[in-house]
Protein backbone atom coordinates (compact mmCIF):
# COMPACT_ATOMS: atom_id res chain seq x y z
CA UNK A 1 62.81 97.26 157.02
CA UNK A 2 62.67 99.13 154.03
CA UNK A 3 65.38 98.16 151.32
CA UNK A 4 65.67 100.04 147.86
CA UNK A 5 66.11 98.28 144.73
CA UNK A 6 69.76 97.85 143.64
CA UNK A 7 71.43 98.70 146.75
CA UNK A 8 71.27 94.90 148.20
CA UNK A 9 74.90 92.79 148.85
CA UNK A 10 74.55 90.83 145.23
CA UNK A 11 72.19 93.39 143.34
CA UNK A 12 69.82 92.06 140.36
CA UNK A 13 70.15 95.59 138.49
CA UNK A 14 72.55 98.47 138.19
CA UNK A 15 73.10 101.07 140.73
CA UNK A 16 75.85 103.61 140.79
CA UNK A 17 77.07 102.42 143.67
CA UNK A 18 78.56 99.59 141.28
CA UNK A 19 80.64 102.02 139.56
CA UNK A 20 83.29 101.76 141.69
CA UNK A 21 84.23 98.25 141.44
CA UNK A 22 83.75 98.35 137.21
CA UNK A 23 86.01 101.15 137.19
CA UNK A 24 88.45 98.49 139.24
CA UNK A 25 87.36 95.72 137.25
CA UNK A 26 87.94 97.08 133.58
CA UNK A 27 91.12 98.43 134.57
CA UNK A 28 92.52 94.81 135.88
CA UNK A 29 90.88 93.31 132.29
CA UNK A 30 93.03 95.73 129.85
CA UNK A 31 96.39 94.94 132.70
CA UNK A 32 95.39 91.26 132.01
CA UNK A 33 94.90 91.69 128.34
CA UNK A 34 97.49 93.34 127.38
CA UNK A 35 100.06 90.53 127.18
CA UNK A 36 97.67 89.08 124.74
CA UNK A 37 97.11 92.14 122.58
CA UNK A 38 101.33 92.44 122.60
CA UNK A 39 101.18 88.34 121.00
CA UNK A 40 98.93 89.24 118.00
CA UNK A 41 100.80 92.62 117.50
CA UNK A 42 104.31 90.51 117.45
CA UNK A 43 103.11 88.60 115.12
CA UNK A 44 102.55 90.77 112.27
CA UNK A 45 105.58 93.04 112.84
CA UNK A 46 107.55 93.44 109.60
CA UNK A 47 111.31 92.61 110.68
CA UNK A 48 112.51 96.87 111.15
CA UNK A 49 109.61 96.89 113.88
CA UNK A 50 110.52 93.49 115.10
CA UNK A 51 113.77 94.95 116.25
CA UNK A 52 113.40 98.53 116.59
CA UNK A 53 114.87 100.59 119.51
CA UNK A 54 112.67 101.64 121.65
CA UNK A 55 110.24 98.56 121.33
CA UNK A 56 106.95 99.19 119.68
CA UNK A 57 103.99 97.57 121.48
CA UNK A 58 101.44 98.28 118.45
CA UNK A 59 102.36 96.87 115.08
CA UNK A 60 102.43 100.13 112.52
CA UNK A 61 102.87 98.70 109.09
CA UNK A 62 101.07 95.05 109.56
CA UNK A 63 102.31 92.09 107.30
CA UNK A 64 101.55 88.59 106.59
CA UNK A 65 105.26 87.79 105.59
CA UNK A 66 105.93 86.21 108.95
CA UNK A 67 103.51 83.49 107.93
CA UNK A 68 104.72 83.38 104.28
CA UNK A 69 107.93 82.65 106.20
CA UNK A 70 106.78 79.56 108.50
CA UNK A 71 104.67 77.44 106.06
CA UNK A 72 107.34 77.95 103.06
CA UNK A 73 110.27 77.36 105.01
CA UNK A 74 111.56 73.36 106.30
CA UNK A 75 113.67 72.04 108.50
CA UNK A 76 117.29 70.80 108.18
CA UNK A 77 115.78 67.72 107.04
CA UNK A 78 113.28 68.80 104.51
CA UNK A 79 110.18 68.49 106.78
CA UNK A 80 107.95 71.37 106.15
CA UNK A 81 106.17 73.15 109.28
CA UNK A 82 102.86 72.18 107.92
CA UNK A 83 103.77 68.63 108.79
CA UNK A 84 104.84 69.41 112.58
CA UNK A 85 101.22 71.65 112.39
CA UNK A 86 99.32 68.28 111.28
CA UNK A 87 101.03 66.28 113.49
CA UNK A 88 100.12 68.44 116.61
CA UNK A 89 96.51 68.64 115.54
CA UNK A 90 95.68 65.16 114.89
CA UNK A 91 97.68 63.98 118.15
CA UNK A 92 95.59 67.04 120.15
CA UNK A 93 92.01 65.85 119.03
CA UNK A 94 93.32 61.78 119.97
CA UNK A 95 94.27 62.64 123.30
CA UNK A 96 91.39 64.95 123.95
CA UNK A 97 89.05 62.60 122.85
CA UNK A 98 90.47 59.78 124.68
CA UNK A 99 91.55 61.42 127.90
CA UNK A 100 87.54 61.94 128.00
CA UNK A 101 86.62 58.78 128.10
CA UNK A 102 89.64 57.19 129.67
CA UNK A 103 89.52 59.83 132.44
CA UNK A 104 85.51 59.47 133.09
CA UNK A 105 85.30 56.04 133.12
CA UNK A 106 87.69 55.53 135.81
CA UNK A 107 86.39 58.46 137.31
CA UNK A 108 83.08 56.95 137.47
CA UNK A 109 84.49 53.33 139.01
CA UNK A 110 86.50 55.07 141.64
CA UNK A 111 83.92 56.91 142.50
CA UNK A 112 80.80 54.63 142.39
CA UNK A 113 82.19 51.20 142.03
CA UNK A 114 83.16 48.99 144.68
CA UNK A 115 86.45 46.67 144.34
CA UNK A 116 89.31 45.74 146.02
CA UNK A 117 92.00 47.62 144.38
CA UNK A 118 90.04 50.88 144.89
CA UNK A 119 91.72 52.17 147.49
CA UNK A 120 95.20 51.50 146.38
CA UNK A 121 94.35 53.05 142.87
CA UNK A 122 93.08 56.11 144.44
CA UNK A 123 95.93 56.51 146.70
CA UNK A 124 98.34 55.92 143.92
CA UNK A 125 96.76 58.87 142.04
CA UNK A 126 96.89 61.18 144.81
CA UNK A 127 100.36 60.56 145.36
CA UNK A 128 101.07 61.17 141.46
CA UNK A 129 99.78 64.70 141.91
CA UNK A 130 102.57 65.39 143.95
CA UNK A 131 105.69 64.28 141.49
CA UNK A 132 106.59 67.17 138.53
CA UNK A 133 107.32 66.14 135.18
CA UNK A 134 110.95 67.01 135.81
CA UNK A 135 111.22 64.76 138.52
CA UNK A 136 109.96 61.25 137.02
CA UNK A 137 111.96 61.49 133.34
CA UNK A 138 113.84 58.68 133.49
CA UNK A 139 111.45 56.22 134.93
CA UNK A 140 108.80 57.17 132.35
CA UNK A 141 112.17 56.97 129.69
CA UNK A 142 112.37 53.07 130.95
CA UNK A 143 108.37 52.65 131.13
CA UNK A 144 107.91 53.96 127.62
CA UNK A 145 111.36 51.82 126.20
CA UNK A 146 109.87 48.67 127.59
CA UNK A 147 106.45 49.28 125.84
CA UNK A 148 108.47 49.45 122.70
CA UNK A 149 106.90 53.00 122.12
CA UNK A 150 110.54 54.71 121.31
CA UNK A 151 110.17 56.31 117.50
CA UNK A 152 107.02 55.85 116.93
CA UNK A 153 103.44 57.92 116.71
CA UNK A 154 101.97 56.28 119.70
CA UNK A 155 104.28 57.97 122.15
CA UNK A 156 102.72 61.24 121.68
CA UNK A 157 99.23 59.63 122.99
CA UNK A 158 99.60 56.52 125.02
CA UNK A 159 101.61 57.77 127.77
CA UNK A 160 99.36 61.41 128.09
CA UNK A 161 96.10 59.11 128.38
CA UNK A 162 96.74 59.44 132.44
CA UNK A 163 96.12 62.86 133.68
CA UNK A 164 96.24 62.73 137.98
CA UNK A 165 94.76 66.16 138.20
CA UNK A 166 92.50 65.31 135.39
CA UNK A 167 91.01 61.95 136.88
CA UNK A 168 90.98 63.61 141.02
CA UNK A 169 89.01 66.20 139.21
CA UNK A 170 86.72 64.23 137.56
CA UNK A 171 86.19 61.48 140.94
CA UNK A 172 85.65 64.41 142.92
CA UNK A 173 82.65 65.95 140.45
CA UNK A 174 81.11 62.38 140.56
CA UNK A 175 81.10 62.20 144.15
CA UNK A 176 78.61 64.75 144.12
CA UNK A 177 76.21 62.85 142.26
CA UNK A 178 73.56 61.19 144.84
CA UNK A 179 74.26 57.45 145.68
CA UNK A 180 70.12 57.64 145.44
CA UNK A 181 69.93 57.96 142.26
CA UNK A 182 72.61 55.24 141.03
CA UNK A 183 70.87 52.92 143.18
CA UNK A 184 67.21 54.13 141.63
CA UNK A 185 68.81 53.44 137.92
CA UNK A 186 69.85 49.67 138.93
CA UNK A 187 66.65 49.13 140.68
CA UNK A 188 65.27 50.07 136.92
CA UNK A 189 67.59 47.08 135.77
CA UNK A 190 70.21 49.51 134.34
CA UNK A 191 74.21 48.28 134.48
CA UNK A 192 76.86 49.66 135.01
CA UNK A 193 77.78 50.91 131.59
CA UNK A 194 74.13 52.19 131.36
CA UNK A 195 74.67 54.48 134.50
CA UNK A 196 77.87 56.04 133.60
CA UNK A 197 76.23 56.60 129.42
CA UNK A 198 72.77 58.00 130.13
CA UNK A 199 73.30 59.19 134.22
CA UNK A 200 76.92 60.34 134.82
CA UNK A 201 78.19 61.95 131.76
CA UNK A 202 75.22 64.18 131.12
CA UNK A 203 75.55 65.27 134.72
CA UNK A 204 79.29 65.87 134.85
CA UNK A 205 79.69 68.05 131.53
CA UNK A 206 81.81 70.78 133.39
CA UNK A 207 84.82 67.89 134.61
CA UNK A 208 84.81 66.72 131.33
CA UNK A 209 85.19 70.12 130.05
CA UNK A 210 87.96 70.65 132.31
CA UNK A 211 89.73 67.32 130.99
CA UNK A 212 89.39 68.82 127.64
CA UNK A 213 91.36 71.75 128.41
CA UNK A 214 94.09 69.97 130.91
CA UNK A 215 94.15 67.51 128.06
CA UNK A 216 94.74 70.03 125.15
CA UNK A 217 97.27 71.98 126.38
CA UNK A 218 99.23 69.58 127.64
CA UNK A 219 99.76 67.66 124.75
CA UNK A 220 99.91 71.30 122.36
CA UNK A 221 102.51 73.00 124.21
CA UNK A 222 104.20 69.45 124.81
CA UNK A 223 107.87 69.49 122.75
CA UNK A 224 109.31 67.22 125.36
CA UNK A 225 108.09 64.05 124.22
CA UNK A 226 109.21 64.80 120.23
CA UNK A 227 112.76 65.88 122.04
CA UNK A 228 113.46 62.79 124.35
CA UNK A 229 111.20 59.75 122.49
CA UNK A 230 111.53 60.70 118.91
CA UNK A 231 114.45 60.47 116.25
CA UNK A 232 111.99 60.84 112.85
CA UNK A 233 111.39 64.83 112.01
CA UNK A 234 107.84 63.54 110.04
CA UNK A 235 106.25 62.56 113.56
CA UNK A 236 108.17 65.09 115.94
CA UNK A 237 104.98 68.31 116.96
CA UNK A 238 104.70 72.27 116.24
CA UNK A 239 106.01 72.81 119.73
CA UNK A 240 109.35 70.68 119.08
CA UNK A 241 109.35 72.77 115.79
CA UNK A 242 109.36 76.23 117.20
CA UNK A 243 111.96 75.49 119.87
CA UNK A 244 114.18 74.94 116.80
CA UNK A 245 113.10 77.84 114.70
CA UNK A 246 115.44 80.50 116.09
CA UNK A 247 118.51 78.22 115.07
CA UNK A 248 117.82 77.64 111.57
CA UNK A 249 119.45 79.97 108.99
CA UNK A 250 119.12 83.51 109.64
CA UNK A 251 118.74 83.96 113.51
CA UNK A 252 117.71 87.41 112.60
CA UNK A 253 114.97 86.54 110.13
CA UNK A 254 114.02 83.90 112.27
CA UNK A 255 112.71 86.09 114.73
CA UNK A 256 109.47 86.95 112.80
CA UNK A 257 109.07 83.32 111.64
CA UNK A 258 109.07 82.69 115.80
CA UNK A 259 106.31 85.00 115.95
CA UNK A 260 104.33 83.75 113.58
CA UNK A 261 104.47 80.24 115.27
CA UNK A 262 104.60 81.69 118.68
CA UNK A 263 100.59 83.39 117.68
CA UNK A 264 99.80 79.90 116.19
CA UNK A 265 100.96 78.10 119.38
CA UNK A 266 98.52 80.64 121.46
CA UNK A 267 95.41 80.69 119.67
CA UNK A 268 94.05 77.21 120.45
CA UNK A 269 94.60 77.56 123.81
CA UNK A 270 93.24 80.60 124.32
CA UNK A 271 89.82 80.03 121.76
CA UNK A 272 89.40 76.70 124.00
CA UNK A 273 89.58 78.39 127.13
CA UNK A 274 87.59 80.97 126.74
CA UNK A 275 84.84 78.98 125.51
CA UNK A 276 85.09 76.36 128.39
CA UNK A 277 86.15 78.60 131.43
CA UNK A 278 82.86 78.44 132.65
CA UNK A 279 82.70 75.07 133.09
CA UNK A 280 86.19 74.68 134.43
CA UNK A 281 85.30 77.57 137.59
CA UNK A 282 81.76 75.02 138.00
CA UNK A 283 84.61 72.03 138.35
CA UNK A 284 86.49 73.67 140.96
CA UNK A 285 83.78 74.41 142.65
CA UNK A 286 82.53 70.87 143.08
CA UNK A 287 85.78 69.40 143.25
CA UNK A 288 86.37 70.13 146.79
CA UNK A 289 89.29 72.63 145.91
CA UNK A 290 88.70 75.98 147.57
């Protein structure tokens, strides 16, 4: 039969039949965007716009005073936001960095490795998917008192090293890796630290993109640990900072300054996603999540 060019299920090149679902399609982007457009607009409002009546979605008069605000301005106890900015950053690229190779290595032994304690491990992890932060705050209180962690840096990165969803994720991309050709590298006389350096890793770049991310923004948008763990302002985060930004001095001035930190706070996470999306839809769709 007869078929003309463009008009197939999944077509190679544009037909106006298309036009239909693109009209769809752009619509649902600008609905989509337009929650991030309103963020970047917010955060150049001068303080009239900030509160005027009716509320102004576009910014008119634009102004960099909300940031002037935010970097010159310090806490009750003298730290200045720079600090809590620093100290999210360098605890972000730690636990990033970390999570990767915690999170793939264990990946790569529950998933290819055979011990005793395999089963156990893997059932314990499953079962931690199912608890919410909410829900386990005092026993991780006791777990990180007991490991002497109270007050200091390390509490930001030690306890975020174990990410459930993170590590399922990860097992599950491995599992897709042929048994074939593990057992053709040790043939070769490769071990096990060979396999998972020059085999797994290059194969599973989309998980450990997707450990990245879960990673990240866990640990940026994170103000719980600085709240319940930490007594010293110099290592508390940005997010514990802008929780408490609307409470110091002028509430009303303080709602620009918010702003300002709220854009900040947003940025990261949206520049990483939208770099790495790609690879997080590829580990989803390996991951045996449908």
């Amino acid at each position: 039969m007869a078929s003309f060019k463009g008009t197939e299920i999944n077509p190679r090149y544009f037909h106006r039949s298309q036009i239909k679902f693109y009209v769809i399609l752009i619509i649902v982007a600008i609905i989509m965007g337009l929650p991030i457009v309103y963020i970047f607009n917010h955060a150049f409002k001068p303080i009239d716009e900030l509160f005027a009546w009716p509320p102004r979605f576009f910014v008119i008069n634009p102004t960099f005073k909300n940031f002037n605000d935010l970097f010159q301005m310090a806490s009750t106890t003298g730290i200045p936001a720079s600090r809590y900015l620093f100290n999210s950053i360098i605890i972000a690229i730690i636990v990033v960095v970390a999570s990767i190779v915690v999170g793939s290595m264990a990946g790569f032994a529950l998933s290819k490795l055979k011990f005793k304690l395999k089963k156990p491990m893997l059932f314990a992890n499953n079962i931690a998917l199912m608890f919410v932060g909410t829900a386990v705050v005092i026993p991780r209180y006791l777990v990180v008192e007991s490991l002497g962690l109270i007050d200091t840096f390390w509490v930001h990165i030690i306890p975020s090293l174990a990410i459930p969803v993170g590590l399922f994720l990860i097992k599950q991309f491995i599992d897709q890796i042929p048994e074939e050709l593990i057992e053709a590298a040790k043939i070769d006389g490769a071990g096990h630290f060979r396999i998972y350096w020059s085999i797994v890793l290059p194969l599973i770049k989309p998980a450990i993109a997707t450990i990245a991310i879960v990673a990240f923004q866990s640990t940026w948008n994170n103000a719980e640990i600085s709240t319940n763990y930490i007594n010293r302002e110099s290592i508390k985060t940005f997010a514990f900072y802008l929780q408490t930004l609307t409470n110091q001095g002028n509430a009303v001035a303080g709602q620009g300054i918010s702003a300002a930190a709220s854009l900040i706070m947003f940025v990261p996470n949206l520049v990483i996603f939208i770099f790495l999306q790609k690879n997080v839809m590829n580990t989803m769709a390996h991951s045996g999540i449908k």
